[in-house]
N, C-alpha and C. Protein backbone atom coordinates (compact mmCIF):
# COMPACT_ATOMS: atom_id res chain seq x y z
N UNK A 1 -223.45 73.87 -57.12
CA UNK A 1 -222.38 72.91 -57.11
C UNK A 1 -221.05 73.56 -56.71
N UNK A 2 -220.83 75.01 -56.57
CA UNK A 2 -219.67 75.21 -56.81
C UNK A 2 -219.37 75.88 -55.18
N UNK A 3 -220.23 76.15 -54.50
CA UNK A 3 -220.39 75.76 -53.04
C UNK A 3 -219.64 74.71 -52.31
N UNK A 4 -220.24 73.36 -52.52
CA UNK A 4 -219.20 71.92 -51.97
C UNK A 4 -217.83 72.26 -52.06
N UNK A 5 -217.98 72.61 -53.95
CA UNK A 5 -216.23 72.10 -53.84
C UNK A 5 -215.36 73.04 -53.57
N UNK A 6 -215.91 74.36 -53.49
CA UNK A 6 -215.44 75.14 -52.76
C UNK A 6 -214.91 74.85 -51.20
N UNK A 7 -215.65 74.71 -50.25
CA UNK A 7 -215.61 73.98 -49.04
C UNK A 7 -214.72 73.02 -48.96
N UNK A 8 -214.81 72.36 -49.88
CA UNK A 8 -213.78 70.71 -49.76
C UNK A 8 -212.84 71.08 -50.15
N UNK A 9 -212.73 71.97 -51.13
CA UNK A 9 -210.66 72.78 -51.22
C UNK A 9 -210.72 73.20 -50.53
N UNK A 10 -211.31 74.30 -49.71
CA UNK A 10 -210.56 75.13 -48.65
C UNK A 10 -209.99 73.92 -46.78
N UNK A 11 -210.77 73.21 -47.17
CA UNK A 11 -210.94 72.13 -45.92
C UNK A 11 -209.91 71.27 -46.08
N UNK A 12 -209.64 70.29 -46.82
CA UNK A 12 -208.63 69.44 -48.02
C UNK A 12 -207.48 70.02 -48.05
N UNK A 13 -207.77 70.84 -48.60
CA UNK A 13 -206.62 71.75 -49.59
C UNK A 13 -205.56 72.03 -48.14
N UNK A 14 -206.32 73.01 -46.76
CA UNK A 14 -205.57 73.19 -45.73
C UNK A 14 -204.94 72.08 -45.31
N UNK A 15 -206.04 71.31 -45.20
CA UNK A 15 -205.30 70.10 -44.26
C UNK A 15 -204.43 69.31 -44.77
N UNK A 16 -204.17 69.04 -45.79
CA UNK A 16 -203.37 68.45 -46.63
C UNK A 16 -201.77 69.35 -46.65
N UNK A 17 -202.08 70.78 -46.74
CA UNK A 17 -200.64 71.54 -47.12
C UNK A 17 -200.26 71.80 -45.76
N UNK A 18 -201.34 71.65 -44.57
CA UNK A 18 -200.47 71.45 -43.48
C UNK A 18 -199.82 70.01 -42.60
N UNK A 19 -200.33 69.52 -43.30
CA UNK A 19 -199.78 68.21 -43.06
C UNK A 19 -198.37 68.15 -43.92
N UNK A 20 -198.23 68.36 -45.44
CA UNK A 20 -197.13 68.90 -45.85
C UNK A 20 -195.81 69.41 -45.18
N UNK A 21 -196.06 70.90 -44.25
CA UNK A 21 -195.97 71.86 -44.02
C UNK A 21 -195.03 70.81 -42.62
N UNK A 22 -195.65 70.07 -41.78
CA UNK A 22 -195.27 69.55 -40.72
C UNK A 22 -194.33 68.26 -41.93
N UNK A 23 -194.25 67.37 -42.27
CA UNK A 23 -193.48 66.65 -42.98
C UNK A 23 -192.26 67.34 -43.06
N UNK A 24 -192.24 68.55 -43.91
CA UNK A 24 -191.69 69.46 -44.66
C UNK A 24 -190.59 69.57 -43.36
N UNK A 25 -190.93 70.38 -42.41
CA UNK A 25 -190.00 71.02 -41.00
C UNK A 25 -189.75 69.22 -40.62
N UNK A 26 -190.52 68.70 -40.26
CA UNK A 26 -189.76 67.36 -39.26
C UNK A 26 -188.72 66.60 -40.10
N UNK A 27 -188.79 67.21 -41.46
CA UNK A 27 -187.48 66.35 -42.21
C UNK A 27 -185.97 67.78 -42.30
N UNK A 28 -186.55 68.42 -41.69
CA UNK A 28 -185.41 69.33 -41.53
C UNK A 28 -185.42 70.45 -43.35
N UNK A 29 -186.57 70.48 -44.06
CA UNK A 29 -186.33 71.29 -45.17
C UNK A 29 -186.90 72.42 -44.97
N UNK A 30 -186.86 73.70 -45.99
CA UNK A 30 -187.65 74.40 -45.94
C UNK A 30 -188.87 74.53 -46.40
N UNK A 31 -190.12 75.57 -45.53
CA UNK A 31 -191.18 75.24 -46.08
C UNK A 31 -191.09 75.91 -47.82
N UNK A 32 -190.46 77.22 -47.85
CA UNK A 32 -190.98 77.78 -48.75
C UNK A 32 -190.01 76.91 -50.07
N UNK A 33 -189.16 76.17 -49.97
CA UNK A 33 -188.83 75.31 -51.09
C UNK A 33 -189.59 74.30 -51.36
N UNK A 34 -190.68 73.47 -50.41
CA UNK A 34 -191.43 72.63 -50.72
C UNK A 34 -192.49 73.33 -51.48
N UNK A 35 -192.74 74.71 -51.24
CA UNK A 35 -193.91 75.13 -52.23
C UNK A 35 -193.19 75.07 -53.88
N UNK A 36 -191.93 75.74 -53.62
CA UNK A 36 -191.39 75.96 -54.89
C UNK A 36 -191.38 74.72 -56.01
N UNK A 37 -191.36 73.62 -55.04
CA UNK A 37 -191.49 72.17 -55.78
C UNK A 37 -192.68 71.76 -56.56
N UNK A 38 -193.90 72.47 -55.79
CA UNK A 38 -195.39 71.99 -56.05
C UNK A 38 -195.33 72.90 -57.29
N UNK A 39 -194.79 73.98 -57.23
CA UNK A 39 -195.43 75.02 -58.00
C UNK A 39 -194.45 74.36 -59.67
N UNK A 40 -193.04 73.72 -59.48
CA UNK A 40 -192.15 73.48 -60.50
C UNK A 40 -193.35 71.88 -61.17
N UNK A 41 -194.46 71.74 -60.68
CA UNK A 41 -194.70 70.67 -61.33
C UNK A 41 -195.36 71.51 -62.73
N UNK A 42 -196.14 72.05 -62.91
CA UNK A 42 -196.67 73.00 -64.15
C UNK A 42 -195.52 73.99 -64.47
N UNK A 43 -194.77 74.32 -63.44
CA UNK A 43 -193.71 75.60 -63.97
C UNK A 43 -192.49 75.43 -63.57
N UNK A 44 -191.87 74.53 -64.43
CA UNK A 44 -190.69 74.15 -64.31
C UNK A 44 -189.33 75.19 -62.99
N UNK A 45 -189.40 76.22 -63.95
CA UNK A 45 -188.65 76.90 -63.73
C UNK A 45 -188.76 77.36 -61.56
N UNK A 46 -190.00 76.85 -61.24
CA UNK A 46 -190.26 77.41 -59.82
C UNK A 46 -189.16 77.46 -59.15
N UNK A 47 -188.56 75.97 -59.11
CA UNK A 47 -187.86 76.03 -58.20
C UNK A 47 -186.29 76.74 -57.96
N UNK A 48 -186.50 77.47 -59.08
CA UNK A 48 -184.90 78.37 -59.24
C UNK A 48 -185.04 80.20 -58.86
N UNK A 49 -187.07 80.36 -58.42
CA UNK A 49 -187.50 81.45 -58.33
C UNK A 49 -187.17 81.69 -56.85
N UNK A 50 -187.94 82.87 -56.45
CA UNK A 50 -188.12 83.26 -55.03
C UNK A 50 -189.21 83.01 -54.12
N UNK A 51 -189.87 83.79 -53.32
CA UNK A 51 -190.93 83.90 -53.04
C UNK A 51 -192.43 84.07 -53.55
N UNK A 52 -192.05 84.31 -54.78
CA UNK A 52 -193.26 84.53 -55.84
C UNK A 52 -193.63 83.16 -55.93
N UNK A 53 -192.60 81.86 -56.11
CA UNK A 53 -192.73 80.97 -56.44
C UNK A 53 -193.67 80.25 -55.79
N UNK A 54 -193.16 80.53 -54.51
CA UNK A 54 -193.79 79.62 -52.99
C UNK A 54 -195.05 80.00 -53.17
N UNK A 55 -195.61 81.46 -53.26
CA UNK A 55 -196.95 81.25 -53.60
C UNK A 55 -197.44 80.66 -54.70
N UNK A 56 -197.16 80.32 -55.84
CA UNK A 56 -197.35 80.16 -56.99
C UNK A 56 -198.13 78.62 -56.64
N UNK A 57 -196.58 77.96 -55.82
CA UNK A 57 -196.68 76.71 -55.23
C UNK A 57 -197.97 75.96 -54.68
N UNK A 58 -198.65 77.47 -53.56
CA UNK A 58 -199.59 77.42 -53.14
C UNK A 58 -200.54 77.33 -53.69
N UNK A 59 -200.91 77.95 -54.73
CA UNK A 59 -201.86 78.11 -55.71
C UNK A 59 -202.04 77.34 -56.96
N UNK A 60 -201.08 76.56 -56.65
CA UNK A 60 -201.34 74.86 -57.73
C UNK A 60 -201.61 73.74 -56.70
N UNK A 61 -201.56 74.00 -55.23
CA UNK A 61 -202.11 73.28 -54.53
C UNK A 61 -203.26 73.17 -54.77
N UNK A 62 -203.74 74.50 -54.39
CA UNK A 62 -205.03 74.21 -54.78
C UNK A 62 -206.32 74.14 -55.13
N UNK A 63 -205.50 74.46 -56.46
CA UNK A 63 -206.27 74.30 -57.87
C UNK A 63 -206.15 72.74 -57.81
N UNK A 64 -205.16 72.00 -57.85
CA UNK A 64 -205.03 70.68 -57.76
C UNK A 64 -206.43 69.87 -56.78
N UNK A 65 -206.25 70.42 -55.67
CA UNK A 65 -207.60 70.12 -54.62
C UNK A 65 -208.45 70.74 -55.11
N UNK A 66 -208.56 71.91 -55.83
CA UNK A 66 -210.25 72.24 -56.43
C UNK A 66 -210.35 71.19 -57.78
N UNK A 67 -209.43 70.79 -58.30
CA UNK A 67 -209.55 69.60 -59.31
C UNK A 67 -210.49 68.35 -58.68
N UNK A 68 -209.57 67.85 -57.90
CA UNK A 68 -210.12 66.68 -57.10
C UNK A 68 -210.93 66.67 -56.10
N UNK A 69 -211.74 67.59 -55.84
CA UNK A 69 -212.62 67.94 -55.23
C UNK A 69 -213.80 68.10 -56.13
N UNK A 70 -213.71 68.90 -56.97
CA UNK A 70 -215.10 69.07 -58.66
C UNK A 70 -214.98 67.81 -58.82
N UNK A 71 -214.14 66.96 -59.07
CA UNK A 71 -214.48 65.39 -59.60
C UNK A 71 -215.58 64.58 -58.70
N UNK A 72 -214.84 64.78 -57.11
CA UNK A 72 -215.93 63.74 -56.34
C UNK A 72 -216.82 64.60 -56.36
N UNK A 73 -217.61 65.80 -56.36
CA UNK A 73 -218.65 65.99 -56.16
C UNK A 73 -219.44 65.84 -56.99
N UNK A 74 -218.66 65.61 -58.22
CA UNK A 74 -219.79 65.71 -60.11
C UNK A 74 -219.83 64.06 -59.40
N UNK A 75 -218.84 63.14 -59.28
CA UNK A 75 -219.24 62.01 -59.48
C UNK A 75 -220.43 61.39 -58.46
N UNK A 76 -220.54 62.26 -57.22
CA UNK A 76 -221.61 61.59 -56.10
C UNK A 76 -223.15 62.36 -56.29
N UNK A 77 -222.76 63.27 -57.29
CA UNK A 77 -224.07 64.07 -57.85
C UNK A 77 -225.10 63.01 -58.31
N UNK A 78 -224.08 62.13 -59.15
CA UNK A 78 -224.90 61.31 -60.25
C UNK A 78 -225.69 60.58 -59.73
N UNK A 79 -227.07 60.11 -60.23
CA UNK A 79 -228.27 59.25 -59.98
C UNK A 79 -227.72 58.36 -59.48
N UNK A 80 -226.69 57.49 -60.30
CA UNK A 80 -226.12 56.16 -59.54
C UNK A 80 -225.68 55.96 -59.22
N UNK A 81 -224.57 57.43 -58.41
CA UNK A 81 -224.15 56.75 -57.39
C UNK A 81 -224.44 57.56 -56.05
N UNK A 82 -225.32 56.83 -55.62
CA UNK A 82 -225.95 57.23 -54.18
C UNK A 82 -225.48 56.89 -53.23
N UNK A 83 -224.23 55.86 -53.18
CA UNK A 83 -223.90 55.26 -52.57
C UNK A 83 -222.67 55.75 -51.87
N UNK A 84 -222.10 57.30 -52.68
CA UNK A 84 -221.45 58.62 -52.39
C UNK A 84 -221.84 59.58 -51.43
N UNK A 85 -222.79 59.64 -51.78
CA UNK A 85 -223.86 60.34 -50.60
C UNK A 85 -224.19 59.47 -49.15
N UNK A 86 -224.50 58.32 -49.60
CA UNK A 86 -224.87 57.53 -48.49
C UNK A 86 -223.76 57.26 -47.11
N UNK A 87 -223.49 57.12 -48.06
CA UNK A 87 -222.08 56.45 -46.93
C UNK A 87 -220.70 57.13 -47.43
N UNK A 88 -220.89 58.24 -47.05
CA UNK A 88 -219.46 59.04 -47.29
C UNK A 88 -218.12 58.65 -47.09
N UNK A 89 -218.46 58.16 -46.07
CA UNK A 89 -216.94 57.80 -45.51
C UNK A 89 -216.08 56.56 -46.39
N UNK A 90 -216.47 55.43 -46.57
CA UNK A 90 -216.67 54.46 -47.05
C UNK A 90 -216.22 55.40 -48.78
N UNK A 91 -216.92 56.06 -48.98
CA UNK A 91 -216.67 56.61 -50.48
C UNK A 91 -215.29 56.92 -50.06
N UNK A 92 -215.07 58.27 -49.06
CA UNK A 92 -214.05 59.04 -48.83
C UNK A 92 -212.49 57.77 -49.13
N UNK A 93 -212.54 56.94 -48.17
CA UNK A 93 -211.88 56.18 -48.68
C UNK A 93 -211.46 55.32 -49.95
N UNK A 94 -212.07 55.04 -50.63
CA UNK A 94 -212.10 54.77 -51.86
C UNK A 94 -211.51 55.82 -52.69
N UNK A 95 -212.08 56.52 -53.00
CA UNK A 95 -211.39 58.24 -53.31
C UNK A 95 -209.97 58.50 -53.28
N UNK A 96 -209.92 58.49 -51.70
CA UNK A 96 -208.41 58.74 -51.20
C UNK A 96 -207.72 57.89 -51.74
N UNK A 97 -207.63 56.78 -51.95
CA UNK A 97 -206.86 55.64 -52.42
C UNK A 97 -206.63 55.86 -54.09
N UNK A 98 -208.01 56.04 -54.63
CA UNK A 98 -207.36 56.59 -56.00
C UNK A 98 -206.75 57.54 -56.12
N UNK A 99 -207.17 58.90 -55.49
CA UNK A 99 -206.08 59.66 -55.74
C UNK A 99 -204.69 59.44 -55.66
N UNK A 100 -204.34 58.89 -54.47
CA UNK A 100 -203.06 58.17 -54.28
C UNK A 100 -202.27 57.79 -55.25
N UNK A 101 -203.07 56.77 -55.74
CA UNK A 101 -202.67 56.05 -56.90
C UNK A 101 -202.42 56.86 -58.05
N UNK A 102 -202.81 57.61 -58.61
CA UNK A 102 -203.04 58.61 -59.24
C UNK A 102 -202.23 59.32 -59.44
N UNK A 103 -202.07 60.10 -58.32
CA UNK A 103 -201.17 60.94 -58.03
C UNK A 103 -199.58 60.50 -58.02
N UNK A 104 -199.35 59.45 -57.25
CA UNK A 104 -198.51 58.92 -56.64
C UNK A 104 -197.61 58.12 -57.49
N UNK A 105 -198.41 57.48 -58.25
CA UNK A 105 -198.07 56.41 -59.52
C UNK A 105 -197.88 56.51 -60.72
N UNK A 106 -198.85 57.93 -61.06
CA UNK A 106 -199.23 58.45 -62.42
C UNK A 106 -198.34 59.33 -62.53
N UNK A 107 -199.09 60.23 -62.16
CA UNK A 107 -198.62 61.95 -62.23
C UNK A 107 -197.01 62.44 -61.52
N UNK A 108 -196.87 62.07 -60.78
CA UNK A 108 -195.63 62.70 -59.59
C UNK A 108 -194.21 61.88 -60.90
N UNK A 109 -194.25 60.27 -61.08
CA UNK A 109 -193.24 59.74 -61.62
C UNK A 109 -193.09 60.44 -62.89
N UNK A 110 -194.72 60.40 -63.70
CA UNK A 110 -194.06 61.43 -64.89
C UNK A 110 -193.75 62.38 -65.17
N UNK A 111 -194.04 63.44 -63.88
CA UNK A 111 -193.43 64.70 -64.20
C UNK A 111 -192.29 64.66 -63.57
N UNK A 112 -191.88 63.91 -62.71
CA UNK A 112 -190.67 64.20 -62.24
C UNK A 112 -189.60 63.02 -61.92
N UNK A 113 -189.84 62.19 -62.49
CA UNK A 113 -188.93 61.05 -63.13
C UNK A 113 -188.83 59.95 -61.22
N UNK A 114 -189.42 60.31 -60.44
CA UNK A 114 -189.02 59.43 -59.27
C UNK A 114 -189.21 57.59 -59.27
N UNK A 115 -188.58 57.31 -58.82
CA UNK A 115 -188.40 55.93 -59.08
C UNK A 115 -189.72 54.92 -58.45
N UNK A 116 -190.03 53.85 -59.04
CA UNK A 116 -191.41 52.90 -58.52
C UNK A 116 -190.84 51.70 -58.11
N UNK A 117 -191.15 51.07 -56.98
CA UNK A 117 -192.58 51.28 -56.16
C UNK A 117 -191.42 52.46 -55.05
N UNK A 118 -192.50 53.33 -54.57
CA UNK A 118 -192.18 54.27 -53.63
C UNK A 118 -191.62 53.46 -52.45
N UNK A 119 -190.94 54.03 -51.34
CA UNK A 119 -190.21 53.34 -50.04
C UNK A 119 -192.32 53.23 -49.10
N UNK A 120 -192.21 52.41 -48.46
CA UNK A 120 -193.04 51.76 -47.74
C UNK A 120 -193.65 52.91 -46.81
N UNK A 121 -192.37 53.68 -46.37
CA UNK A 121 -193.25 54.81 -45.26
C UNK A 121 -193.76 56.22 -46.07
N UNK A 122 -193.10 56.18 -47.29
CA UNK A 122 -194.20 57.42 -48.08
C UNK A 122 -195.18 56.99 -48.38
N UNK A 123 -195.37 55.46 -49.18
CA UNK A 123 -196.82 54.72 -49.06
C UNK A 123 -197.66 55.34 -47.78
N UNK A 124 -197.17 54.78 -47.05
CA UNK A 124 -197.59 54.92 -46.01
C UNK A 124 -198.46 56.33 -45.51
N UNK A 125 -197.41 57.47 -45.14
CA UNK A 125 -197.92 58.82 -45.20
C UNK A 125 -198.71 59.41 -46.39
N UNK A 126 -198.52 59.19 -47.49
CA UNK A 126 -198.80 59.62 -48.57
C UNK A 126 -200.63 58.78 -48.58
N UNK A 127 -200.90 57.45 -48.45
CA UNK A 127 -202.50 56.81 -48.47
C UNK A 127 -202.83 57.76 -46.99
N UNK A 128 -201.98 58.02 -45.73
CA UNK A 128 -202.89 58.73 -44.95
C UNK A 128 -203.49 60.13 -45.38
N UNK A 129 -202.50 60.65 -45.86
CA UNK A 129 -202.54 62.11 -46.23
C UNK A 129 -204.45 61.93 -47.36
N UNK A 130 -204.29 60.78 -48.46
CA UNK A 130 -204.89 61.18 -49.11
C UNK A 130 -206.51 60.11 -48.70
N UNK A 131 -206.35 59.70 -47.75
CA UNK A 131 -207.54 59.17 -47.52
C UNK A 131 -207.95 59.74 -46.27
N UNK A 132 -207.52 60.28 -45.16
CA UNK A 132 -207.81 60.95 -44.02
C UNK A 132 -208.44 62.40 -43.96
N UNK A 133 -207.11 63.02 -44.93
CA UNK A 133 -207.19 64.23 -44.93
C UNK A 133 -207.47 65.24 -46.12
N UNK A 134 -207.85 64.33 -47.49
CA UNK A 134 -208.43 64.84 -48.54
C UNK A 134 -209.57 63.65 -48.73
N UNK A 135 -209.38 62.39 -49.14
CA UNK A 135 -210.55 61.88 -49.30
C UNK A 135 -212.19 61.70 -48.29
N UNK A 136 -211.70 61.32 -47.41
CA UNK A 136 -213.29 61.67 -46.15
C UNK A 136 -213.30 63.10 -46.31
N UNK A 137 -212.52 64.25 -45.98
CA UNK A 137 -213.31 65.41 -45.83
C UNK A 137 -214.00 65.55 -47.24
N UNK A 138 -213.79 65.54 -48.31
CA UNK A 138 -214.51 65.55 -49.85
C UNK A 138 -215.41 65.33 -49.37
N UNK A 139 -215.59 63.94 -49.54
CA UNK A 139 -216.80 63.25 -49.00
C UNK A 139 -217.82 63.61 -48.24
N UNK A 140 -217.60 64.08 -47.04
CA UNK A 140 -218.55 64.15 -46.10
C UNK A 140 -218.77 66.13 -46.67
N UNK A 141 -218.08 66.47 -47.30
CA UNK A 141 -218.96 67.76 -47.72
C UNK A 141 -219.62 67.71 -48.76
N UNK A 142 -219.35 67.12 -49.53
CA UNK A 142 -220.30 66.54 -50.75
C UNK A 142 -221.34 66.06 -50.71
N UNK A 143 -221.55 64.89 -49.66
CA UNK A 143 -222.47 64.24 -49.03
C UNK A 143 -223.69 64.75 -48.41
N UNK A 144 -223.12 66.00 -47.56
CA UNK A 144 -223.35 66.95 -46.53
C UNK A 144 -224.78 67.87 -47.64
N UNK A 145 -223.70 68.44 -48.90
CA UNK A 145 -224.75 69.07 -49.74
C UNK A 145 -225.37 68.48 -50.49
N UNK A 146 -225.10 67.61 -51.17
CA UNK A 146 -225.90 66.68 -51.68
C UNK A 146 -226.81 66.12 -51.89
N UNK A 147 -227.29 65.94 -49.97
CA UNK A 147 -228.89 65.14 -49.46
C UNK A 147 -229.02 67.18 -49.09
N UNK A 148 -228.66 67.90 -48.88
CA UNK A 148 -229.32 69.13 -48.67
C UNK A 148 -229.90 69.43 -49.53
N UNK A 149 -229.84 69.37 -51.03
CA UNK A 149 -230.06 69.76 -51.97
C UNK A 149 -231.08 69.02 -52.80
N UNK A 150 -231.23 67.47 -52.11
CA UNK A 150 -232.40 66.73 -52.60
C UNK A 150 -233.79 67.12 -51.35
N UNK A 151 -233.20 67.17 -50.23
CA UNK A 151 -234.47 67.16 -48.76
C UNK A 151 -235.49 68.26 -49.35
């Protein structure tokens, strides 16, 4: 099991912090303060650090994506839902959308007080980010090992 979700963070995890990474520069900030941000969600203090931070940043990325990555794969493991395996994509989406929600709705406002409902075009970027570029890839590597592991 620890194969997939391996794969699906390193896959996820990239594509996601470079998608970041491009956000990050086309809004004119720096990259290594956007890590410092990720990293101030567990460690407050990040964003007043240096360069230590930015990696730090990095490395709650993703752990965060090895989080949500162990979830979809325990959950498409299960007997009943085959329907994870089957049709990945279709899952992937579904997925992506909760995380979103999740993330977006749950987690981000309470640790860091931002105001609800979000402006329309972070909706926006934010469901692509997490259904394009973390939820289908999950998926289709999960999927991928999954029926490998039953054939």
């Amino acid at each position: 099991m620890l194969r997939p979700i391996a794969i699906a963070t390193l896959i996820a995890g990239t594509l996601d912090i470079l998608f970041a990474i491009i956000l990050t520069v086309a809004y004119g900030r720096h990259i290594p303060d956007m890590l410092r941000y990720v990293a101030s969600g567990p460690f407050p203090a990040a964003t007043e650090m240096g360069a230590a931070a930015a990696l730090l940043g990095l490395l709650v990325h993703f752990t965060l994506m090895a989080i949500i990555a162990a979830a979809y794969v325990w959950f498409a493991s299960q007997p009943r839902r085959e329907h994870l395996r089957t049709k990945p994509i279709r899952g992937g989406i579904a997925y992506g959308v909760t995380t979103y929600a999740i993330m977006n709705w749950i987690v981000v406002p309470l640790r860091f007080d931002t105001p609800l409902p979000p402006k329309p075009l972070s909706i926006a970027m934010q469901l692509f980010a997490h259904i394009v570029l973390v939820g289908i890839p999950i998926a289709l590597v999960a999927a991928r090992h999954l029926e490998d592991r039953r054939a």
